[in-house]
Protein backbone atom coordinates (compact mmCIF):
# COMPACT_ATOMS: atom_id res chain seq x y z
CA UNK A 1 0.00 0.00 0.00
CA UNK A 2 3.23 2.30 0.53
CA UNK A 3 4.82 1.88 -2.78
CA UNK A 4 1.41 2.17 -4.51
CA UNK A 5 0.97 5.76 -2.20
CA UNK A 6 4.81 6.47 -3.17
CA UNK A 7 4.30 5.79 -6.71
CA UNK A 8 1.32 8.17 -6.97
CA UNK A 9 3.19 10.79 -5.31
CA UNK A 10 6.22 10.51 -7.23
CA UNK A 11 3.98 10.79 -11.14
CA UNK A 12 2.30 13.81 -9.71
CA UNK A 13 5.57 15.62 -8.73
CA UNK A 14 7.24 14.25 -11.76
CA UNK A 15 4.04 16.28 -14.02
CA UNK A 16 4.48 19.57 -11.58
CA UNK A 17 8.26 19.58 -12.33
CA UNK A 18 7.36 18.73 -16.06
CA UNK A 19 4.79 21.52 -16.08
CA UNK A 20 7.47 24.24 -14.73
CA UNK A 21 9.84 22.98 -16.97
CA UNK A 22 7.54 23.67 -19.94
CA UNK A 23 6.66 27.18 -18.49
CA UNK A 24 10.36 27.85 -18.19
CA UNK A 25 11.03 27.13 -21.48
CA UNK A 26 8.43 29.00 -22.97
CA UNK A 27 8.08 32.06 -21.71
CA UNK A 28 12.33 32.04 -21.07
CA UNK A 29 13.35 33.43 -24.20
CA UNK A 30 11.15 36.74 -23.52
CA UNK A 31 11.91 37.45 -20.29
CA UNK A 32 15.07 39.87 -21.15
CA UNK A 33 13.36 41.78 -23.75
CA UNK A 34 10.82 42.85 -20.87
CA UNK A 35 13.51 45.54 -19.11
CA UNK A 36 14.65 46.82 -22.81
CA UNK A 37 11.46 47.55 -23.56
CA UNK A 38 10.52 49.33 -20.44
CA UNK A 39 13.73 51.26 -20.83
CA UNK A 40 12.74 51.70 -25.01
CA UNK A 41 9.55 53.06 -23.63
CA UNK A 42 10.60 55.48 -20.86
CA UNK A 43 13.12 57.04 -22.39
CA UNK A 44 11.65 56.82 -26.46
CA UNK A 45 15.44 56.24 -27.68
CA UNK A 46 15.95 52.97 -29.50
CA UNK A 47 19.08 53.55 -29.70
CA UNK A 48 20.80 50.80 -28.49
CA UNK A 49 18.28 47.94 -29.53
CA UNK A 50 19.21 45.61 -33.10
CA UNK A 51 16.73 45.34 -35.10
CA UNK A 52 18.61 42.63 -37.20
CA UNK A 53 18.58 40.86 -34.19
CA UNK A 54 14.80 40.45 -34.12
CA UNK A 55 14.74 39.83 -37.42
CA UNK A 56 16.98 36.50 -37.15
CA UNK A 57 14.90 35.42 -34.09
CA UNK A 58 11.69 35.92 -36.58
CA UNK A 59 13.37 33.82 -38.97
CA UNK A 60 14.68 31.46 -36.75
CA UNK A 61 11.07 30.87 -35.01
CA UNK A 62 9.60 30.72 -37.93
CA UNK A 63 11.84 28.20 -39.82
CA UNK A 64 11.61 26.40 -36.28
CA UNK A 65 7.44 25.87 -36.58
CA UNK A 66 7.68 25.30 -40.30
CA UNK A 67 9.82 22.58 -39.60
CA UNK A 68 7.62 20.76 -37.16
CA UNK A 69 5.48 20.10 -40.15
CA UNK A 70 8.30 17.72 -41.42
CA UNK A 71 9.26 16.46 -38.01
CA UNK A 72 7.33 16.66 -34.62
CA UNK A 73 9.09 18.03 -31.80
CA UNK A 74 7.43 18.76 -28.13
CA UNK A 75 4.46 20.98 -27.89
CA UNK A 76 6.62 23.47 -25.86
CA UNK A 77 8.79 24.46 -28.05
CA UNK A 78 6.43 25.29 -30.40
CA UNK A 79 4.64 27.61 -28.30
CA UNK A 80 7.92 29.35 -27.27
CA UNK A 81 8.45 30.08 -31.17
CA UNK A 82 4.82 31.37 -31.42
CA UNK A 83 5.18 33.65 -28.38
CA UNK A 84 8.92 34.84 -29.26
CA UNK A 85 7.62 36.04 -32.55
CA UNK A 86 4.40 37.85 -30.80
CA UNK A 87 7.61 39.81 -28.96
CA UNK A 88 9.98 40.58 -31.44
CA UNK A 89 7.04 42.26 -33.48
CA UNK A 90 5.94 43.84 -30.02
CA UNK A 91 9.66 44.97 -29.88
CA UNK A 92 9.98 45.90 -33.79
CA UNK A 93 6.55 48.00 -33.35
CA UNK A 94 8.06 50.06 -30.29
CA UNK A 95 11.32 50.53 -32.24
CA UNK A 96 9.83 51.73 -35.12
CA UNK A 97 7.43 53.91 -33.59
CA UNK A 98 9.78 55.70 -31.57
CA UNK A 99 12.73 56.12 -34.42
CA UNK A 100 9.80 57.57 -36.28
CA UNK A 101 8.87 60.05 -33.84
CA UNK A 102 12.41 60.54 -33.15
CA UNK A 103 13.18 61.12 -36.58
CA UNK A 104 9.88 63.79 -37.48
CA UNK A 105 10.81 65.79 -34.15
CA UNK A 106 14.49 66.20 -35.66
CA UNK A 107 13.08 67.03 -38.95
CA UNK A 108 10.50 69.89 -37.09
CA UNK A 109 13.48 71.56 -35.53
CA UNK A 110 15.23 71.30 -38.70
CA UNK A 111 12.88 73.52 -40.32
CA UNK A 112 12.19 76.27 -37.57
């Protein structure tokens, strides 16, 4: 009756530790890009953010789901690619927004 007890207790923290695991890796990859764009959004200077950088995580995530069509890989890593490329056009939006605004405020002292 022990072991049976023990068993049970061991699957269920083997699927919590499984579960955090899978949380981890998911929403890991997005977790630094949360600071830079609190700091793109306070002080509206872009500055210091690559924008080629997003672009090879786009590609990258997207090469990485169109490639589970041709081979299955776990569920979580699929869902990290889907949410890393909901950021990095969160993070190319900001950029672009604020380099544009940055850029038409130069441009109207320019011209007074």
């Amino acid at each position: 009756m022990d072991d049976e007890i023990q068993d049970q207790i061991m699957v269920i923290v083997h699927q919590g530790i499984s579960w955090i695991a899978s949380v981890a890796i998911i929403f890991g990859g997005i977790v630094p890009y949360i600071p830079q764009y609190r700091d793109i959004r306070r002080t509206q200077n872009a500055e210091g953010f690559s924008t080629y950088v997003c672009l090879v995580l786009l590609v990258a995530n997207i090469l990485r789901i169109l490639f589970r069509f041709g081979r299955y890989f776990e569920t979580p890593l699929l869902w990290q690619s889907i949410i890393m490329i909901i950021t990095m056009l969160i993070m190319l939006n900001l950029c672009t927004n604020v380099r544009v605004a940055t850029e038409l405020s130069t441009k109207r002292r320019f011209f007074t």
